[in-house]
C-alpha atoms as a PDB file:
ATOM      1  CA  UNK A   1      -2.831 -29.844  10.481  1.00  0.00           C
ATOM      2  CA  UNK A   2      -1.406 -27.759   8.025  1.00  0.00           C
ATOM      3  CA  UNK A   3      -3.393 -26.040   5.044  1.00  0.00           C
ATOM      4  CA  UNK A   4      -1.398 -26.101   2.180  1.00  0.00           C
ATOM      5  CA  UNK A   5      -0.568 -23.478  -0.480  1.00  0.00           C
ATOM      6  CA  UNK A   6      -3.417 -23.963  -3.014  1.00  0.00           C
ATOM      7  CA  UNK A   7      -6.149 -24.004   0.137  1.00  0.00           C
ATOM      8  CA  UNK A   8      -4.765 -20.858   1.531  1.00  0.00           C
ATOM      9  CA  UNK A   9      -5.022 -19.414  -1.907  1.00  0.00           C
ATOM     10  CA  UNK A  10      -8.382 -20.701  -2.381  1.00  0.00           C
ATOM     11  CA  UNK A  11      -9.490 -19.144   0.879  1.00  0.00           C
ATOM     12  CA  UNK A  12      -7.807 -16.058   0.262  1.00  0.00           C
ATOM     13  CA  UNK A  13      -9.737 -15.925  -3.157  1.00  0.00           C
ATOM     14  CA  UNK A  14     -12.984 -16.823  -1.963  1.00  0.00           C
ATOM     15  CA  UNK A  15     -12.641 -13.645   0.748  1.00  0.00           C
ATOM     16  CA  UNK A  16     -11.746 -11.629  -1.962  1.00  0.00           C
ATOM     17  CA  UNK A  17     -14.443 -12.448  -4.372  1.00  0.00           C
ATOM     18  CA  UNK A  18     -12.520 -14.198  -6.813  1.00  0.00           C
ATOM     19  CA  UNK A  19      -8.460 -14.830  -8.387  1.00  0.00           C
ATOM     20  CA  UNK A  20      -9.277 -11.266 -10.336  1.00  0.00           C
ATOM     21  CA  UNK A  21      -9.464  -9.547  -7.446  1.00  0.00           C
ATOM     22  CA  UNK A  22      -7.200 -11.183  -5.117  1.00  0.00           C
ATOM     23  CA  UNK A  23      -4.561 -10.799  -7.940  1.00  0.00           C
ATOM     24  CA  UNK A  24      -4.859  -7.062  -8.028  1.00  0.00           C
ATOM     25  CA  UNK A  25      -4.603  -6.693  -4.535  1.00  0.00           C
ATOM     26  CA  UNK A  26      -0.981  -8.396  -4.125  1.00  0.00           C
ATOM     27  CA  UNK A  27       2.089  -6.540  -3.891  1.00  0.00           C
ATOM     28  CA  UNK A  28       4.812  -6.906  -6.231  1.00  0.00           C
ATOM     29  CA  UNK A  29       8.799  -7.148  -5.436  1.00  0.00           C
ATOM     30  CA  UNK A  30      11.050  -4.333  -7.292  1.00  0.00           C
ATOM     31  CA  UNK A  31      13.984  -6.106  -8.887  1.00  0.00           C
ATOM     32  CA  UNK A  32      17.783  -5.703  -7.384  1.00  0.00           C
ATOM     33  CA  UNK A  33      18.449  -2.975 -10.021  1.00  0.00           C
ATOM     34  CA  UNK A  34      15.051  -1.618  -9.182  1.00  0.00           C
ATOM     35  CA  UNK A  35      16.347  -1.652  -5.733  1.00  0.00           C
ATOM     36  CA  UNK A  36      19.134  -0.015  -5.978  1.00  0.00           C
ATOM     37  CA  UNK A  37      18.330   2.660  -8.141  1.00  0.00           C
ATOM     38  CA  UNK A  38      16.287   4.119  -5.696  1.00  0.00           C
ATOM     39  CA  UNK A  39      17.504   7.042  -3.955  1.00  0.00           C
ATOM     40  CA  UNK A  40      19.234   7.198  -0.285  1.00  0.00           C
ATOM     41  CA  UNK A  41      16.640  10.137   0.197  1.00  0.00           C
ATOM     42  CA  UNK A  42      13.909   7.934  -0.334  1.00  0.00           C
ATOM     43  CA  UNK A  43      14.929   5.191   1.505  1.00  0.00           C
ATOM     44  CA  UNK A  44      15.566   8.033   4.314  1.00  0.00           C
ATOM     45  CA  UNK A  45      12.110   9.119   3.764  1.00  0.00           C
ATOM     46  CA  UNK A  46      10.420   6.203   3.984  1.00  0.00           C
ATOM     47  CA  UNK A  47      12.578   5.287   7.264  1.00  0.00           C
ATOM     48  CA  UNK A  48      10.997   8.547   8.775  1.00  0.00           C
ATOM     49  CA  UNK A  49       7.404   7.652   7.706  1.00  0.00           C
ATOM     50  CA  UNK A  50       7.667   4.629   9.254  1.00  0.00           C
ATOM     51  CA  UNK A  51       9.103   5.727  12.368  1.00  0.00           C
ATOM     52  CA  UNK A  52       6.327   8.446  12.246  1.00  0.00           C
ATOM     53  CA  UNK A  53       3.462   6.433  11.413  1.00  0.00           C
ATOM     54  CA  UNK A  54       4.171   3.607  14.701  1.00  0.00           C
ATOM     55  CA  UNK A  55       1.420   4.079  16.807  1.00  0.00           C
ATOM     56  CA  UNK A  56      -0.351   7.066  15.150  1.00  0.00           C
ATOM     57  CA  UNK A  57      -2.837   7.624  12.405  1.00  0.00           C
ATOM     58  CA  UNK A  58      -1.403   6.931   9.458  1.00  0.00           C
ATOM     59  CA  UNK A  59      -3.783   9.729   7.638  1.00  0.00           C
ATOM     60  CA  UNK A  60      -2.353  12.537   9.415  1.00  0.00           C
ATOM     61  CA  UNK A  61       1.034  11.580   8.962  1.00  0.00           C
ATOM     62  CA  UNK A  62       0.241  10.466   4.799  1.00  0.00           C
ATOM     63  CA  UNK A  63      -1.487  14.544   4.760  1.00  0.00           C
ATOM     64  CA  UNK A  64       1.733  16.034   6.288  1.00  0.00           C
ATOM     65  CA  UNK A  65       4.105  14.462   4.057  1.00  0.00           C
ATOM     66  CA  UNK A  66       4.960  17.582   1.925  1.00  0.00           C
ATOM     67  CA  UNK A  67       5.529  19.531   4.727  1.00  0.00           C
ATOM     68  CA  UNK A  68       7.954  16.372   6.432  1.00  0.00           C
ATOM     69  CA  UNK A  69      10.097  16.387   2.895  1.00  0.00           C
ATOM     70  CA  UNK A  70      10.618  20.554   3.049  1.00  0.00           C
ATOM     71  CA  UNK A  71      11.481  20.588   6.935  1.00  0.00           C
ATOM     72  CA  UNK A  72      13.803  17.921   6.544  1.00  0.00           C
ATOM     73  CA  UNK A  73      15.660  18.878   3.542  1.00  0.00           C
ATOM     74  CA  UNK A  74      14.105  15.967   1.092  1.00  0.00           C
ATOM     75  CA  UNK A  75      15.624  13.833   3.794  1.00  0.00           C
ATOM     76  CA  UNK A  76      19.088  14.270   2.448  1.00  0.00           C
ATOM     77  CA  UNK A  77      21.231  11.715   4.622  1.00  0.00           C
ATOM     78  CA  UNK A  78      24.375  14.049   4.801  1.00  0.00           C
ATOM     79  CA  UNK A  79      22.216  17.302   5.884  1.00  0.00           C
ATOM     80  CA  UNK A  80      20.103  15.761   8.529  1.00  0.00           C
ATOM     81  CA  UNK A  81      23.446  14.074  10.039  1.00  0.00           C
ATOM     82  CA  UNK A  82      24.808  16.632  10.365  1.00  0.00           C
ATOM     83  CA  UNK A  83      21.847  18.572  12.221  1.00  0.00           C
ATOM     84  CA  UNK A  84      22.685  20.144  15.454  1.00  0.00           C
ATOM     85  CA  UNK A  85      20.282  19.542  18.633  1.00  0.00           C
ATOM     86  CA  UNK A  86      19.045  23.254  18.473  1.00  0.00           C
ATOM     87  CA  UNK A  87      18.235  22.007  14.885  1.00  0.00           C
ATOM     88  CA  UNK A  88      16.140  19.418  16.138  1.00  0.00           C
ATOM     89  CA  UNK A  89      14.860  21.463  19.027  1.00  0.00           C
ATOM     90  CA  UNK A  90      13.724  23.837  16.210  1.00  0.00           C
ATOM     91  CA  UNK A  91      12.301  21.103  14.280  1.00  0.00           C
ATOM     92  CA  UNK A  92      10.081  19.937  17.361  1.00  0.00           C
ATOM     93  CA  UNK A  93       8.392  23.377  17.552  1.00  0.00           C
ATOM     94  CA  UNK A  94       7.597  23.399  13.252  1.00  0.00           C
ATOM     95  CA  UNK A  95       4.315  22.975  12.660  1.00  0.00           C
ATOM     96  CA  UNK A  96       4.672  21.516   9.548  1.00  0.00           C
ATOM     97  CA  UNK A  97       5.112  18.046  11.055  1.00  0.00           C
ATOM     98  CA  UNK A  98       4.199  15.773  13.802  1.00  0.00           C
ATOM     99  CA  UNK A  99       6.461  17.242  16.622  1.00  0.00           C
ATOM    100  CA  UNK A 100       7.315  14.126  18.389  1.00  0.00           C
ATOM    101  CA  UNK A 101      10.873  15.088  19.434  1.00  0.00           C
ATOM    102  CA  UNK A 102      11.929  11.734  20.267  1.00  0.00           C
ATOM    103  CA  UNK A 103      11.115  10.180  16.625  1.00  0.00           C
ATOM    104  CA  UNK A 104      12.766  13.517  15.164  1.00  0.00           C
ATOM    105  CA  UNK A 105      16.171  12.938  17.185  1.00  0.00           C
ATOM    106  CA  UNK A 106      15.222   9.414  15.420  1.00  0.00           C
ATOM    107  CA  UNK A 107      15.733  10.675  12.003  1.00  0.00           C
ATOM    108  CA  UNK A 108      19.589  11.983  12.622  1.00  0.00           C
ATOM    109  CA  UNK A 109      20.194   8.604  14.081  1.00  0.00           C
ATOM    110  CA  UNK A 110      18.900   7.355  10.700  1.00  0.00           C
ATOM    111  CA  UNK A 111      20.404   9.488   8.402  1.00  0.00           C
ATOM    112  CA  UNK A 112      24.221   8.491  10.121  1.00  0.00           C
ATOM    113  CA  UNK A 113      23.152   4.854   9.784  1.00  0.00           C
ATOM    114  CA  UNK A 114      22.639   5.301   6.238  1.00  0.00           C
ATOM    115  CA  UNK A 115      25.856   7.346   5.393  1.00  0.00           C
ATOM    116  CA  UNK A 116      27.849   4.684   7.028  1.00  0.00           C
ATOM    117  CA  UNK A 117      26.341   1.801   4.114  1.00  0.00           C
ATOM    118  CA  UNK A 118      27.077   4.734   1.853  1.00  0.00           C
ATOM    119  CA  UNK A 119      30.703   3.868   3.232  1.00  0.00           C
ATOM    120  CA  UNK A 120      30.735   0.616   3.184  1.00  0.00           C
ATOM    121  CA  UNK A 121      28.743  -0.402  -0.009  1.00  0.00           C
ATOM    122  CA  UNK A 122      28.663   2.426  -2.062  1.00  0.00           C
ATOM    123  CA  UNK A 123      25.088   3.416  -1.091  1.00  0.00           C
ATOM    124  CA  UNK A 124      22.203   2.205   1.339  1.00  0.00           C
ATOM    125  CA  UNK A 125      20.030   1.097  -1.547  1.00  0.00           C
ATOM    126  CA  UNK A 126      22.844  -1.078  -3.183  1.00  0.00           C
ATOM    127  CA  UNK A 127      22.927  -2.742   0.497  1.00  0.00           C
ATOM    128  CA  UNK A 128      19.358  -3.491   0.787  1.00  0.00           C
ATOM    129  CA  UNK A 129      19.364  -4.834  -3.068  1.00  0.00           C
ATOM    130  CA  UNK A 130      22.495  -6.937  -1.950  1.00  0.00           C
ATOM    131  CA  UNK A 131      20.483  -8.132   1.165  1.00  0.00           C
ATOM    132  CA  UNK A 132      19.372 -12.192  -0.010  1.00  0.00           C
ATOM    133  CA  UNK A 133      15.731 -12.603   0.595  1.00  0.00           C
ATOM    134  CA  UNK A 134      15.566 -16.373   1.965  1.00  0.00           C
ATOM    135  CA  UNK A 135      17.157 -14.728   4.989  1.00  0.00           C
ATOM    136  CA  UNK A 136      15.020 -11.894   5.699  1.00  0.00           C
ATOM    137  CA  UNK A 137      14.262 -11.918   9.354  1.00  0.00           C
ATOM    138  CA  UNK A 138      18.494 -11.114   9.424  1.00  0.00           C
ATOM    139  CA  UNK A 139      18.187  -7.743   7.750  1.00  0.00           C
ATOM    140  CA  UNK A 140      14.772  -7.095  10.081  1.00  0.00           C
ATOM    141  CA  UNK A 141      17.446  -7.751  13.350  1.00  0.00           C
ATOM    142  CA  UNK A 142      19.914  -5.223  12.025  1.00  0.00           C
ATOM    143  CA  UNK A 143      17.762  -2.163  10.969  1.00  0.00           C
ATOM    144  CA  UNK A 144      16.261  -2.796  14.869  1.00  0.00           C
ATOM    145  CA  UNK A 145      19.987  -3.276  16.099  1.00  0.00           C
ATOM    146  CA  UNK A 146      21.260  -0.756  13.961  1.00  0.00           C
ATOM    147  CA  UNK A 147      18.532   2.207  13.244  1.00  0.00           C
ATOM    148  CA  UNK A 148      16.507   4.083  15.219  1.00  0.00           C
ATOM    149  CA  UNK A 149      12.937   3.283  15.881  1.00  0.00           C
ATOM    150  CA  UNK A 150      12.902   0.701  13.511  1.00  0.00           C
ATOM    151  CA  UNK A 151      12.220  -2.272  15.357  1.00  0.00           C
ATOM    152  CA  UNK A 152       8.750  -3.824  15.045  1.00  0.00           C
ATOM    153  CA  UNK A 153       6.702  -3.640  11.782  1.00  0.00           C
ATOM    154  CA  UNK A 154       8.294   0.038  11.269  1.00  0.00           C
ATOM    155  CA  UNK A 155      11.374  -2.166   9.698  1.00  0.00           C
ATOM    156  CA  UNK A 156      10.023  -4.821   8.046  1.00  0.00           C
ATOM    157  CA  UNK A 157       7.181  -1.833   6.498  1.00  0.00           C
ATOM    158  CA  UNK A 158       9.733   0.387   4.943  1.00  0.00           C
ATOM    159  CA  UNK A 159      11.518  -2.651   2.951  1.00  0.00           C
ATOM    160  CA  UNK A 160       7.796  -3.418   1.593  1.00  0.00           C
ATOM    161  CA  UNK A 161       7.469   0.279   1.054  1.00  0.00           C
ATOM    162  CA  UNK A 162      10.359   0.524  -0.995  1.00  0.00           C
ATOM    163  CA  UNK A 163      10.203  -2.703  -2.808  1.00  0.00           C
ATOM    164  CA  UNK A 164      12.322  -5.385  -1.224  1.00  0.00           C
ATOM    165  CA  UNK A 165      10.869  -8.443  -1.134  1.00  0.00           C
ATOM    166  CA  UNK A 166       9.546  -9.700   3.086  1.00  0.00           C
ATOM    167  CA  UNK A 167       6.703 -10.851   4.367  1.00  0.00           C
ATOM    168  CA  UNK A 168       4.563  -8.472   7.422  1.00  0.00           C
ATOM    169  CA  UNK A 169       3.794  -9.936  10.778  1.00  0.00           C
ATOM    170  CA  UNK A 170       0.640  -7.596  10.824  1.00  0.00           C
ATOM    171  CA  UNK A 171      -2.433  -8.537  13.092  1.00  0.00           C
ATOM    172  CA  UNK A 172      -4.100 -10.521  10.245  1.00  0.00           C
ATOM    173  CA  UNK A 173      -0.743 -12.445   8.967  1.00  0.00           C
ATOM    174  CA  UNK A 174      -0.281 -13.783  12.623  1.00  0.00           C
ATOM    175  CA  UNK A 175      -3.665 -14.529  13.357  1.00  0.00           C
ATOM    176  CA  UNK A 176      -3.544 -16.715   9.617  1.00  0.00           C
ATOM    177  CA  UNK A 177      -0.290 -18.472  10.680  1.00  0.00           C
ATOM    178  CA  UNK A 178      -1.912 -19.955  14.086  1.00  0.00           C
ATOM    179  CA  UNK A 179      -5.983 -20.475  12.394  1.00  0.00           C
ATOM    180  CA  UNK A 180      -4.473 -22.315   9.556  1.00  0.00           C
ATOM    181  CA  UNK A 181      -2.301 -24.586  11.757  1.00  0.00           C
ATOM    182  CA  UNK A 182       1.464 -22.872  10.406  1.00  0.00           C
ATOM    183  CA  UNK A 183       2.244 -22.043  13.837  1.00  0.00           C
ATOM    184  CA  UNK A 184       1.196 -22.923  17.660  1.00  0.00           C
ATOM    185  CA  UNK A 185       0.631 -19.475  19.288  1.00  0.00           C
ATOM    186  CA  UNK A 186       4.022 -17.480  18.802  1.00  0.00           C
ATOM    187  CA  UNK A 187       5.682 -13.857  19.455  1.00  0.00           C
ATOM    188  CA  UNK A 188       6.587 -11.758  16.771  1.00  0.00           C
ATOM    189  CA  UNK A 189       9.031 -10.090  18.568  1.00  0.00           C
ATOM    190  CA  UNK A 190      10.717 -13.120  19.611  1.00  0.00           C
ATOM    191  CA  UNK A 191      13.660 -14.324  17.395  1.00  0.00           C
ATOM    192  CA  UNK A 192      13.245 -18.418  17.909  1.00  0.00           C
ATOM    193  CA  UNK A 193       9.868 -17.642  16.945  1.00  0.00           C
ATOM    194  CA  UNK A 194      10.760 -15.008  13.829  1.00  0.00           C
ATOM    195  CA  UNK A 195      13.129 -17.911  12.382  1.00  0.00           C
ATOM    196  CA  UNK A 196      10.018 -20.357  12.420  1.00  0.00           C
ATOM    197  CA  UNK A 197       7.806 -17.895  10.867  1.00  0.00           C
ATOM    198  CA  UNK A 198      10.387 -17.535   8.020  1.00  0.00           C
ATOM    199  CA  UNK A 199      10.730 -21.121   7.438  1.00  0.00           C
ATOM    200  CA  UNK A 200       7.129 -21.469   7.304  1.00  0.00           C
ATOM    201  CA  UNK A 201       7.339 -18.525   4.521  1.00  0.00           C
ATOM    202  CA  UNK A 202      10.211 -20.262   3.015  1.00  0.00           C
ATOM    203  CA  UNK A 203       7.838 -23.458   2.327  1.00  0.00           C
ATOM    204  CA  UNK A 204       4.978 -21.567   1.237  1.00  0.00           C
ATOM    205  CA  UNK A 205       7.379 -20.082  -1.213  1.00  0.00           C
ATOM    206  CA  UNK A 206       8.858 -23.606  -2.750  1.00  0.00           C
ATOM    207  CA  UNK A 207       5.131 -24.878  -3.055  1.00  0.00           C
ATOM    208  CA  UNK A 208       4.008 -21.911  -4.847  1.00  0.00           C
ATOM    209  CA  UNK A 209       6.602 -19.853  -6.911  1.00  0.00           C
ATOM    210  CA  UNK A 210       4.795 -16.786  -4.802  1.00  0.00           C
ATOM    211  CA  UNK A 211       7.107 -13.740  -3.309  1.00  0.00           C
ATOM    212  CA  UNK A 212       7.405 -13.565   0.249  1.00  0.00           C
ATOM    213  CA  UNK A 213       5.519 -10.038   0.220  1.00  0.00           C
ATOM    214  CA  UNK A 214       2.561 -11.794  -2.097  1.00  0.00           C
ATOM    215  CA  UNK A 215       2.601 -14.664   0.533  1.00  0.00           C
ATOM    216  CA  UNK A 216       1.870 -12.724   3.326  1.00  0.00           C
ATOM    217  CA  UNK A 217      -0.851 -10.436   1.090  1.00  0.00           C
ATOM    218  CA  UNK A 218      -2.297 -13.890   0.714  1.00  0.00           C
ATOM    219  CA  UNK A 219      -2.312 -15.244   4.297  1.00  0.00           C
ATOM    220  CA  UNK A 220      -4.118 -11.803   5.676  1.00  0.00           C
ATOM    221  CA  UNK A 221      -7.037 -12.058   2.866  1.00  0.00           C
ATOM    222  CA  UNK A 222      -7.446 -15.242   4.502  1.00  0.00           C
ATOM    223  CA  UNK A 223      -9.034 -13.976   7.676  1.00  0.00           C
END
């Protein structure tokens, strides 16, 4: 059976020790303006510290971060795109970053991928402001199709990061979905299964008047 909005929250609040505290533990959606306001850098940036951060310790990669923005030019899309491979080969022997050459080839990739929405809407923040939110799991397929390294949660983190409203498919969201009788066992990476985990969210959303990044915030206090 289902548990419905106000039990999930109730759960989730009884974890937390209380509405206080599960309130000032939620994450908050930036606005479209907000959204696009931000810088291509930064969205750059937090591409690369994603990318960086898959399947390594996120503390060493947080603790490197000034020396990331001053060997990659503040991550400025049209520099790094236009980086030559002995650039990159240089940049996998500088100390002041993880040198995992593969995820810095990753970053050139990146930075072309955002010049071309620079093209084609004026700038990659105005496209991921533009992006509608009740289809979510879309914009997820086409920074995996699209970008490099960004398949996984590494997508799906840096729209959080930045402020566009999605829900996570972390450890504790999927374990929530199945224990609370949302879904029957499902894979995250498969896309039948991604659309019914965004319908589920899209419910959740019309019972409670909650964000889809709150939701999910919810759903993991609730293991």
């Amino acid at each position: 059976m289902k548990t419905s909005y106000k039990k999930l929250y109730q759960l989730a609040c009884k974890n937390r020790g209380g509405v206080d505290q599960l309130e000032a533990i939620l994450p908050r959606p930036k606005t479209t303006e907000q959204l696009a306001s931000q810088g291509d850098d930064r969205y750059l940036s937090m591409m690369t510290r994603c990318v960086f951060r898959a399947g390594f310790v996120w503390r060493v990669i947080d603790n490197k971060w000034p020396g990331f923005e001053q060997a990659f030019a503040n991550f400025n899309p049209l520099a790094i795109a236009h980086y030559s491979d002995e650039k990159l080969e240089e940049l996998a022997k500088d100390v002041r970053i993880v040198r995992n050459f593969t995820k810095i080839v990753a970053v050139r990739h990146n930075a072309v991928y955002v010049l071309d929405h620079q093209h084609s809407h004026g700038s990659f923040a105005q496209f991921i402001a533009d992006w509608p939110e009740d289809n979510i799991v879309d914009l997820w397929l086409e920074l995996k199709k699209h970008g490099s390294r960004l398949g996984g949660n590494s997508g799906p983190m840096m729209l959080r990061s930045m402020g566009k409203d999605t829900f996570l498919l972390t450890k504790d969201v999927c374990d929530a979905l199945v224990n609370q009788g949302l879904m029957k066992k499902f894979s995250p990476t498969a896309q039948r299964d991604l659309r019914l985990v965004e319908q589920v969210f899209a419910d959740l959303r019309e019972q409670s008047g909650r964000s889809l990044c709150e939701l999910s915030r919810i759903l993991a206090c609730t293991v």
